[in-house]
C-alpha atoms as a PDB file:
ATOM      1  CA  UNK A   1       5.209  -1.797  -5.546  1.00  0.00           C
ATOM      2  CA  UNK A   2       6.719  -1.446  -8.562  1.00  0.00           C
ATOM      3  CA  UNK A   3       6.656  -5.702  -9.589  1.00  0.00           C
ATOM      4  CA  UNK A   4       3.550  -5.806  -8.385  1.00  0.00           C
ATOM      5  CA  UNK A   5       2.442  -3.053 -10.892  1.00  0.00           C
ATOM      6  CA  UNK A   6       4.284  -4.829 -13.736  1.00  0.00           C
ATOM      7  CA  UNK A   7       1.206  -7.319 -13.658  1.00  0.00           C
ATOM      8  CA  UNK A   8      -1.159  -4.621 -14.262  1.00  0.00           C
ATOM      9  CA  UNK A   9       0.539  -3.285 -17.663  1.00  0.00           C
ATOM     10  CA  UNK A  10      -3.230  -2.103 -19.587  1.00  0.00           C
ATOM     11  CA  UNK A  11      -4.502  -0.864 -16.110  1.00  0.00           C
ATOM     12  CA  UNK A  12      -2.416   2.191 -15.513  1.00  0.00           C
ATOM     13  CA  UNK A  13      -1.277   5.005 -17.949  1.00  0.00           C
ATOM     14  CA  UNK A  14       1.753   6.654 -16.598  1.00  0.00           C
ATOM     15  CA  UNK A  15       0.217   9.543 -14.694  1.00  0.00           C
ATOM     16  CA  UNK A  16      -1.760   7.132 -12.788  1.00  0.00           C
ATOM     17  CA  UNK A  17       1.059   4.863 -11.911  1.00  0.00           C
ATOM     18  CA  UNK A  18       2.802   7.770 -10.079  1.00  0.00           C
ATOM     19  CA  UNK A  19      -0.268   8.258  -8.312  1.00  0.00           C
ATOM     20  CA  UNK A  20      -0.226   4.946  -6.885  1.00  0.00           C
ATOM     21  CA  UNK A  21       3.344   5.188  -6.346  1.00  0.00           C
ATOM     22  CA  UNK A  22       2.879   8.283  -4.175  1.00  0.00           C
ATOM     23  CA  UNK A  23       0.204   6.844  -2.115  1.00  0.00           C
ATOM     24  CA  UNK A  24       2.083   3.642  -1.599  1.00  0.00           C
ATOM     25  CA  UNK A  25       5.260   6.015  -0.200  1.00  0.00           C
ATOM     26  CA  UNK A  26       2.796   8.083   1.851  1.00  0.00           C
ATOM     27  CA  UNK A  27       1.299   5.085   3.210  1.00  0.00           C
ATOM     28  CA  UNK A  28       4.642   3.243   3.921  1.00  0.00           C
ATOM     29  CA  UNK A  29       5.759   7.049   5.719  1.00  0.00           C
ATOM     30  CA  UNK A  30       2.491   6.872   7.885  1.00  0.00           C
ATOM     31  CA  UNK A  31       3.470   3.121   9.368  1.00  0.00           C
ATOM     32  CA  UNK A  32       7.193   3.877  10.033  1.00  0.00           C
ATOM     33  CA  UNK A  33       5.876   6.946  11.905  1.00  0.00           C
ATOM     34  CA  UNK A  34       3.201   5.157  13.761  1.00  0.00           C
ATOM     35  CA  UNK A  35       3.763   3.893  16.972  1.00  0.00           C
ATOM     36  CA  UNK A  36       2.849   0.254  15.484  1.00  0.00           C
ATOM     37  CA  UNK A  37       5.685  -1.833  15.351  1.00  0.00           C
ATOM     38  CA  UNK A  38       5.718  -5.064  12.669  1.00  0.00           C
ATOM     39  CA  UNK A  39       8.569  -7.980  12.977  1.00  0.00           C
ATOM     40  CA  UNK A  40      11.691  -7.175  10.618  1.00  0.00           C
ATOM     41  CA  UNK A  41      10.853 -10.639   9.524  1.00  0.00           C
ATOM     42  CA  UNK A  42       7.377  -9.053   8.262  1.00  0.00           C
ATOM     43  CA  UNK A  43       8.327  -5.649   6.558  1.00  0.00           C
ATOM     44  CA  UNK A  44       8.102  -6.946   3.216  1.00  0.00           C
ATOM     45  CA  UNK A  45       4.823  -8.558   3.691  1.00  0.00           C
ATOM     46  CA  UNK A  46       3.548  -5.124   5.182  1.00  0.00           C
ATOM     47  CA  UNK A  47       4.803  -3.892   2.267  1.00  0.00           C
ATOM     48  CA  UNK A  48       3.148  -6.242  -0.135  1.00  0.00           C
ATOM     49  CA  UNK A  49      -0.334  -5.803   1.456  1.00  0.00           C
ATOM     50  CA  UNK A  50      -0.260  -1.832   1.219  1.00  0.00           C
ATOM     51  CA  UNK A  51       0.590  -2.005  -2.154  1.00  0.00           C
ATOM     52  CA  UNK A  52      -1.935  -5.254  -3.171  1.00  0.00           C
ATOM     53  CA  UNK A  53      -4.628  -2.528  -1.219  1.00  0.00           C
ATOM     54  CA  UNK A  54      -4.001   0.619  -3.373  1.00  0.00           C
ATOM     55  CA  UNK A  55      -3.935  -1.431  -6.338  1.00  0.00           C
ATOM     56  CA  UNK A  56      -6.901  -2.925  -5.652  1.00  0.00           C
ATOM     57  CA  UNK A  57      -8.963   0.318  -5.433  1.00  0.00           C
ATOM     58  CA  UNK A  58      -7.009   1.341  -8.374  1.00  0.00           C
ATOM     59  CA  UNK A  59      -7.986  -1.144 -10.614  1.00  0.00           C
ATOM     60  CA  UNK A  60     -12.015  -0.334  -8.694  1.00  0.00           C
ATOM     61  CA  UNK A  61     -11.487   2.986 -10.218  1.00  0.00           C
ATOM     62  CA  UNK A  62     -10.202   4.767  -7.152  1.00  0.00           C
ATOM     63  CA  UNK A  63      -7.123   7.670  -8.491  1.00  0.00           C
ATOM     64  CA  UNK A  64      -7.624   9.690  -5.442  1.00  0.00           C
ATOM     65  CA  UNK A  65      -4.264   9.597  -3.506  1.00  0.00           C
ATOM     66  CA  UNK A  66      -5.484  10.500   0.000  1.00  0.00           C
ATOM     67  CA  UNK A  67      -8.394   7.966  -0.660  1.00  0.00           C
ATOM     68  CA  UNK A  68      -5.533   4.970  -1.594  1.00  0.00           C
ATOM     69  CA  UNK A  69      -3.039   5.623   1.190  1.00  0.00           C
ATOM     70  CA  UNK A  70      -5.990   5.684   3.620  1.00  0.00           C
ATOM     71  CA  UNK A  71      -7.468   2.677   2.405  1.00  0.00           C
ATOM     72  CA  UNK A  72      -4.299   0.203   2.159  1.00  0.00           C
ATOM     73  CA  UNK A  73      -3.563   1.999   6.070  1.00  0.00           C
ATOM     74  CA  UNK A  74      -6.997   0.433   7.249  1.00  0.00           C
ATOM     75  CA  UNK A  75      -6.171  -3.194   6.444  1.00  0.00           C
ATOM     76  CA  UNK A  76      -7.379  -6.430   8.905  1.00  0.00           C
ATOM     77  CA  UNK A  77      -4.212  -7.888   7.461  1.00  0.00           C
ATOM     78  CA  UNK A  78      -1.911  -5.573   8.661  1.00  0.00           C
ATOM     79  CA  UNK A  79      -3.499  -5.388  12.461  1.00  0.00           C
ATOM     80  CA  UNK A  80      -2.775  -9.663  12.438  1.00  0.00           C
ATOM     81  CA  UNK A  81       1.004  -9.251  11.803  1.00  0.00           C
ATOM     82  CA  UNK A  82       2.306  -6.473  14.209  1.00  0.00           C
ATOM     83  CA  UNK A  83       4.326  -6.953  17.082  1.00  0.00           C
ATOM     84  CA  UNK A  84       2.367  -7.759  20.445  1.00  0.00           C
ATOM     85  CA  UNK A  85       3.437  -6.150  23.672  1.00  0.00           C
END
């Protein structure tokens, strides 16, 4: 999250980049306790999209942590890479 956020260096002031810090861990928490399993082969790129997600509605305006985790969770992206039955 944190190279990712190195590309945005005007967007954030420092408060804000904690914020989207926090919502990327919460987020990350709420997959590795869901019952979805991704490829180890894939993690990163899980990874990648939930963080490309909350800094997209960052940079939208969005600073509401629930609002950020929620919305990188909800991703068509992440439903095409997890593991199939």
């Amino acid at each position: 999250m944190r190279n990712l956020l190195a590309e945005y260096p005007a967007w954030f002031e420092p408060d804000e980049v904690q914020i989207l810090l926090v919502a990327f861990d919460k987020a990350w928490e709420a997959v590795q306790a869901s019952s979805i399993r991704y490829p180890a082969d894939k993690l990163e790129s899980v990874r990648a999209i939930l963080a490309k997600r909350i800094i997209a509605a960052a940079v939208d305006g969005e600073r509401d942590l629930g609002r950020l985790r929620d919305g990188a969770l909800y991703s068509p992206w992440l439903n095409q890479i997890r593991s199939r039955p």
